[in-house]
PDB file of N, CA and C in Angstrom:
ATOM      1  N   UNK A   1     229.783  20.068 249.244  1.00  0.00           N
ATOM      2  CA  UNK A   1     228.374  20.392 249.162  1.00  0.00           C
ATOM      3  C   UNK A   1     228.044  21.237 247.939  1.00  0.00           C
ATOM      4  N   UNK A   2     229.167  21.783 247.118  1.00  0.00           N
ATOM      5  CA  UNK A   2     228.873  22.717 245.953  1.00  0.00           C
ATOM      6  C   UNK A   2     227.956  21.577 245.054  1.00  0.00           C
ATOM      7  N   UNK A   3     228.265  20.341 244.991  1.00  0.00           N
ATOM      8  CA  UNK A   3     227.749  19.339 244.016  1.00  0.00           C
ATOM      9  C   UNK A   3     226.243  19.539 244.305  1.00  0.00           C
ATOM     10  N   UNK A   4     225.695  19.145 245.432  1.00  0.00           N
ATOM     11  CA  UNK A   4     224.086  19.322 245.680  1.00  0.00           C
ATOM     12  C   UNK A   4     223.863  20.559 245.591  1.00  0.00           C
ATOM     13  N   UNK A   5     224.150  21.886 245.545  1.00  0.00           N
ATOM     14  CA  UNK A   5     223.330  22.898 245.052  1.00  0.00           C
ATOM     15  C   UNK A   5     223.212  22.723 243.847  1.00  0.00           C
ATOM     16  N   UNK A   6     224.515  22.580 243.020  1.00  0.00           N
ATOM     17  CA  UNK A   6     224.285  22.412 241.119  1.00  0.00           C
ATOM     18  C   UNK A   6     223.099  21.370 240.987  1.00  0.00           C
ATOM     19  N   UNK A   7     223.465  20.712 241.574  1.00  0.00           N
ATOM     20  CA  UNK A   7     221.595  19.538 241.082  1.00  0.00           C
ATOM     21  C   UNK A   7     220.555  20.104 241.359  1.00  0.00           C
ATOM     22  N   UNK A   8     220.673  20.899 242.695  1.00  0.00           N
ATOM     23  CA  UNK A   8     219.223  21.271 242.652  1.00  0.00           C
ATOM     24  C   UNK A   8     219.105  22.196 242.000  1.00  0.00           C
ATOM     25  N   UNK A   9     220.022  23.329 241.565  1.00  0.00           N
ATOM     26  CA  UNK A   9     219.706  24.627 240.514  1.00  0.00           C
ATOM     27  C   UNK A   9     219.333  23.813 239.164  1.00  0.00           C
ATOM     28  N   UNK A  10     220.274  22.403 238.564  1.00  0.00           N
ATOM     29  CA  UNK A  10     219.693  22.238 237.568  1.00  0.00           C
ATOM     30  C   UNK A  10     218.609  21.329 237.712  1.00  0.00           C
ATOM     31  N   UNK A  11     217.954  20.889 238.575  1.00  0.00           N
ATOM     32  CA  UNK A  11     216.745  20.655 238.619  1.00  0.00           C
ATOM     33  C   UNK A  11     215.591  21.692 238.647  1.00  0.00           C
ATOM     34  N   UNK A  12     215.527  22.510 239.151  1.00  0.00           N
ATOM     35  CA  UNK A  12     214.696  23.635 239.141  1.00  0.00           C
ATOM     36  C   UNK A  12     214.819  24.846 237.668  1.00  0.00           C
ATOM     37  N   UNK A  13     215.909  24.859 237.037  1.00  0.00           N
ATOM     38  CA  UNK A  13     216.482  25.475 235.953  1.00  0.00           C
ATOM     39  C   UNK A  13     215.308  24.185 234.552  1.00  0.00           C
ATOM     40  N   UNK A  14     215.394  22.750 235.103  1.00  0.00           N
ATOM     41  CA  UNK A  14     214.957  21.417 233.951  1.00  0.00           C
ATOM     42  C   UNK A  14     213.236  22.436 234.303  1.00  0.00           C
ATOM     43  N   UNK A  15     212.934  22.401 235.302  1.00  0.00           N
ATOM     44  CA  UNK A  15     211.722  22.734 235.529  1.00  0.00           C
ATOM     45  C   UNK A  15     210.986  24.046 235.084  1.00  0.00           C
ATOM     46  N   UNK A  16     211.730  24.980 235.439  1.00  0.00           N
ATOM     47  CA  UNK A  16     211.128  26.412 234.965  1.00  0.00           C
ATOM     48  C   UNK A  16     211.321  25.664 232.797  1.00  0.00           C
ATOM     49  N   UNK A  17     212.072  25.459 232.052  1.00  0.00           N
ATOM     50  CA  UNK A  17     212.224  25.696 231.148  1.00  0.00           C
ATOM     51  C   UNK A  17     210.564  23.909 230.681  1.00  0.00           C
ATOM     52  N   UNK A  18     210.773  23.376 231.282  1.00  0.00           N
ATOM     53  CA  UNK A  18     209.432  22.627 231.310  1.00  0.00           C
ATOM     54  C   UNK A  18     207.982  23.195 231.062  1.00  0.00           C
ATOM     55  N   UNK A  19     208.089  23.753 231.968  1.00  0.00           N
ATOM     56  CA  UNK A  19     206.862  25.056 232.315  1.00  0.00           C
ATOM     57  C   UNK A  19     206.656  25.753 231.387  1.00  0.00           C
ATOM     58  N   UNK A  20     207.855  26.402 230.948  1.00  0.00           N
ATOM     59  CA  UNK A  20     207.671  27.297 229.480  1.00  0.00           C
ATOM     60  C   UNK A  20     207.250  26.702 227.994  1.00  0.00           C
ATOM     61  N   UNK A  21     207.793  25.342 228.390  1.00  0.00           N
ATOM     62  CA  UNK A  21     207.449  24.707 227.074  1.00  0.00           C
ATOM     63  C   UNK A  21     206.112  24.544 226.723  1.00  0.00           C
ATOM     64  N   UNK A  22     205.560  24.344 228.143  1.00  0.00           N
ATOM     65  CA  UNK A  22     204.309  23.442 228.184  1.00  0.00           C
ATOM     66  C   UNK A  22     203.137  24.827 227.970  1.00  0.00           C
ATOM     67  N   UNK A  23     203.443  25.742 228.380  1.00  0.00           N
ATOM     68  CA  UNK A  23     203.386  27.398 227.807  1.00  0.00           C
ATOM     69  C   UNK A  23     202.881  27.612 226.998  1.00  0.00           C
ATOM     70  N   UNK A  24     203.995  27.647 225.968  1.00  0.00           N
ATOM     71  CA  UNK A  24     204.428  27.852 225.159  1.00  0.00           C
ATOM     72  C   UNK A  24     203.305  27.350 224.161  1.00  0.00           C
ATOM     73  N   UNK A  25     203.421  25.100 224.154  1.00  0.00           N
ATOM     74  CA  UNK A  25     202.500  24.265 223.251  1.00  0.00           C
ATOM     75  C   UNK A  25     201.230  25.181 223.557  1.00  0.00           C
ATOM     76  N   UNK A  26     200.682  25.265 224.781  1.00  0.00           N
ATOM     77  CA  UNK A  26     199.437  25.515 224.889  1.00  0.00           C
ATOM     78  C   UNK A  26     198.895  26.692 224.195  1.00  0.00           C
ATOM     79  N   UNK A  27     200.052  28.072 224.279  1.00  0.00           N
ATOM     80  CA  UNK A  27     199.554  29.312 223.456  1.00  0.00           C
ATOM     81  C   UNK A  27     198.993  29.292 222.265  1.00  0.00           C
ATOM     82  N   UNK A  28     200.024  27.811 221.085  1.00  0.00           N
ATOM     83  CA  UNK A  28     199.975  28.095 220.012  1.00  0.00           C
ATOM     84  C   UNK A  28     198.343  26.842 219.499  1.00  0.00           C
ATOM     85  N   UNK A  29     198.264  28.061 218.729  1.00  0.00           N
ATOM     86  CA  UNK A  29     196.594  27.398 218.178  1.00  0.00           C
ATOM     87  C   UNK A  29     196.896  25.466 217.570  1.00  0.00           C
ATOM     88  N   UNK A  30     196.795  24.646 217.890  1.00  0.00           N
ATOM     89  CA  UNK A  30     196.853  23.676 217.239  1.00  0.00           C
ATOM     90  C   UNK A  30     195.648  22.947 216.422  1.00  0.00           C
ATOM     91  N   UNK A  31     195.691  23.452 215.126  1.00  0.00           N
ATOM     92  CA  UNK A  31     194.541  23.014 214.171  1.00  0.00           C
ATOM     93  C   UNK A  31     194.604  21.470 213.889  1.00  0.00           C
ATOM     94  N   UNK A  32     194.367  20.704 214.198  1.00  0.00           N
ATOM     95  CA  UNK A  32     193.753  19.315 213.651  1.00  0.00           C
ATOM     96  C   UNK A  32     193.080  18.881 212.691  1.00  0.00           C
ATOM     97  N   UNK A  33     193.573  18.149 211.773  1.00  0.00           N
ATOM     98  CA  UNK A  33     192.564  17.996 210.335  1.00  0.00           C
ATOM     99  C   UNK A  33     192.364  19.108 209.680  1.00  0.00           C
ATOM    100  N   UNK A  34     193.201  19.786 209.568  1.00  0.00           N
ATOM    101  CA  UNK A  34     192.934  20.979 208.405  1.00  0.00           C
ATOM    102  C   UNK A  34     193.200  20.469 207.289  1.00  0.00           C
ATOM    103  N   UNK A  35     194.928  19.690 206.913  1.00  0.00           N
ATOM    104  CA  UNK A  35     195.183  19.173 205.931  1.00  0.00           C
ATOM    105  C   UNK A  35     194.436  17.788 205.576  1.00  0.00           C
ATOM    106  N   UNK A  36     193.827  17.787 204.675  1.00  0.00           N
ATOM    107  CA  UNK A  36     192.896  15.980 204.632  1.00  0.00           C
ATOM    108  C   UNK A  36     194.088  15.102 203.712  1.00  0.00           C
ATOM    109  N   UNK A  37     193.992  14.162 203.785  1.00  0.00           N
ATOM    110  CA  UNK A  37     195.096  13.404 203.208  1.00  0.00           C
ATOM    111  C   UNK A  37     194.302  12.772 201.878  1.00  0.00           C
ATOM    112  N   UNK A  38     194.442  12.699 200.885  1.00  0.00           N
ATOM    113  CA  UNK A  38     193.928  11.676 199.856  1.00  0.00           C
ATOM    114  C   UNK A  38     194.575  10.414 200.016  1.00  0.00           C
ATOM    115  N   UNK A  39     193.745   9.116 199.879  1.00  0.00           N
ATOM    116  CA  UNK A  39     194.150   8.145 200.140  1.00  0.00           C
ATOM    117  C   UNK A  39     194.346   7.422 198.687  1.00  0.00           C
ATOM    118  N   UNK A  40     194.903   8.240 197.147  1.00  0.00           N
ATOM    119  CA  UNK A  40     194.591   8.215 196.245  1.00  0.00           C
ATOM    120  C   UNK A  40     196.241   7.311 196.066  1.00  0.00           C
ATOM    121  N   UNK A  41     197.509   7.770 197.027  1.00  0.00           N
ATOM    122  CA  UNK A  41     198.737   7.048 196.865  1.00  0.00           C
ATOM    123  C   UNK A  41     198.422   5.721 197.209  1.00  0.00           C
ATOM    124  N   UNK A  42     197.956   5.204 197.973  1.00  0.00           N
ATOM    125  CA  UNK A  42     197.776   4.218 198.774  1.00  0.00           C
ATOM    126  C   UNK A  42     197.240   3.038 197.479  1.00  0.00           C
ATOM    127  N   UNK A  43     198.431   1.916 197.913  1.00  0.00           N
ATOM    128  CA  UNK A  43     198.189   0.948 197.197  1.00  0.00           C
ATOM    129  C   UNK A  43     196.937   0.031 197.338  1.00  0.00           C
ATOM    130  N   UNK A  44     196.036  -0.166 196.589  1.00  0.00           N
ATOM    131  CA  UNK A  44     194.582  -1.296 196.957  1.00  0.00           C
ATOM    132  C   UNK A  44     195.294  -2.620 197.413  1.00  0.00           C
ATOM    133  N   UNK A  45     194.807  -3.411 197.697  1.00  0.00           N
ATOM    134  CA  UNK A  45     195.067  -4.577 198.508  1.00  0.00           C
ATOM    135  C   UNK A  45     194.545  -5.815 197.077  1.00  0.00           C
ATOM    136  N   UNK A  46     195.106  -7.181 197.569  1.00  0.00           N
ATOM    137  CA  UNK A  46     194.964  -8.227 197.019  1.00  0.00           C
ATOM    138  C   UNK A  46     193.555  -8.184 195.930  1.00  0.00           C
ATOM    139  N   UNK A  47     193.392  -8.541 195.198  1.00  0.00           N
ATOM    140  CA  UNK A  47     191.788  -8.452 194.399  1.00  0.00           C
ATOM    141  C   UNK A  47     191.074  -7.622 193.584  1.00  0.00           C
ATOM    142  N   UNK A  48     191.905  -6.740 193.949  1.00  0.00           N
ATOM    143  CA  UNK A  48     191.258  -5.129 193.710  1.00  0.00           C
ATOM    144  C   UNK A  48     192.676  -4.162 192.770  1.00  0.00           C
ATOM    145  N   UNK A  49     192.372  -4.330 191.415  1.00  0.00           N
ATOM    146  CA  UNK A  49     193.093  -3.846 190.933  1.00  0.00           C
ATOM    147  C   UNK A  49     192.579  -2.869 189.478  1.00  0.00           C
ATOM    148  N   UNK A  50     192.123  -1.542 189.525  1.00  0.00           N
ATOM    149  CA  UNK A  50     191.281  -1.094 188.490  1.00  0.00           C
ATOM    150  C   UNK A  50     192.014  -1.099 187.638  1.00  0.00           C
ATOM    151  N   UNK A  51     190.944  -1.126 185.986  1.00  0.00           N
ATOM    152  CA  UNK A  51     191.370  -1.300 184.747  1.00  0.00           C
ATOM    153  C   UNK A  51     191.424   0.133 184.250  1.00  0.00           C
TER     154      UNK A  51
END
C-alpha cells in the first residue's frame, strides 16, 4: 500500500505546484502589443515588386 500513498502525495504535490503556476501567470502584468512588428521584412507576393 506504500505505492498508493506516493501517487496520491504526487498527485496532490502535481497540484499545489499547478496552482502556483497559475498564480504566479496571473500576478505578472501581461502587456499585449506593446512591441508592433514592422512588416517591412516580409517578402511582397507574386506582382508586386518595387523599383
Amino acid at each position: 500500500m506504500e505505492s498508493t500513498s506516493a501517487y496520491i502525495i504526487s498527485i496532490i504535490t502535481a497540484l499545489i505546484f499547478l496552482l502556483l503556476s497559475a498564480i504566479i501567470a496571473n500576478a505578472i502584468k501581461f502587456e499585449g502589443g506593446t512591441i508592433q512588428k514592422t512588416h517591412r521584412h516580409v517578402k511582397p507576393g507574386f506582382g508586386y515588386w518595387p523599383s
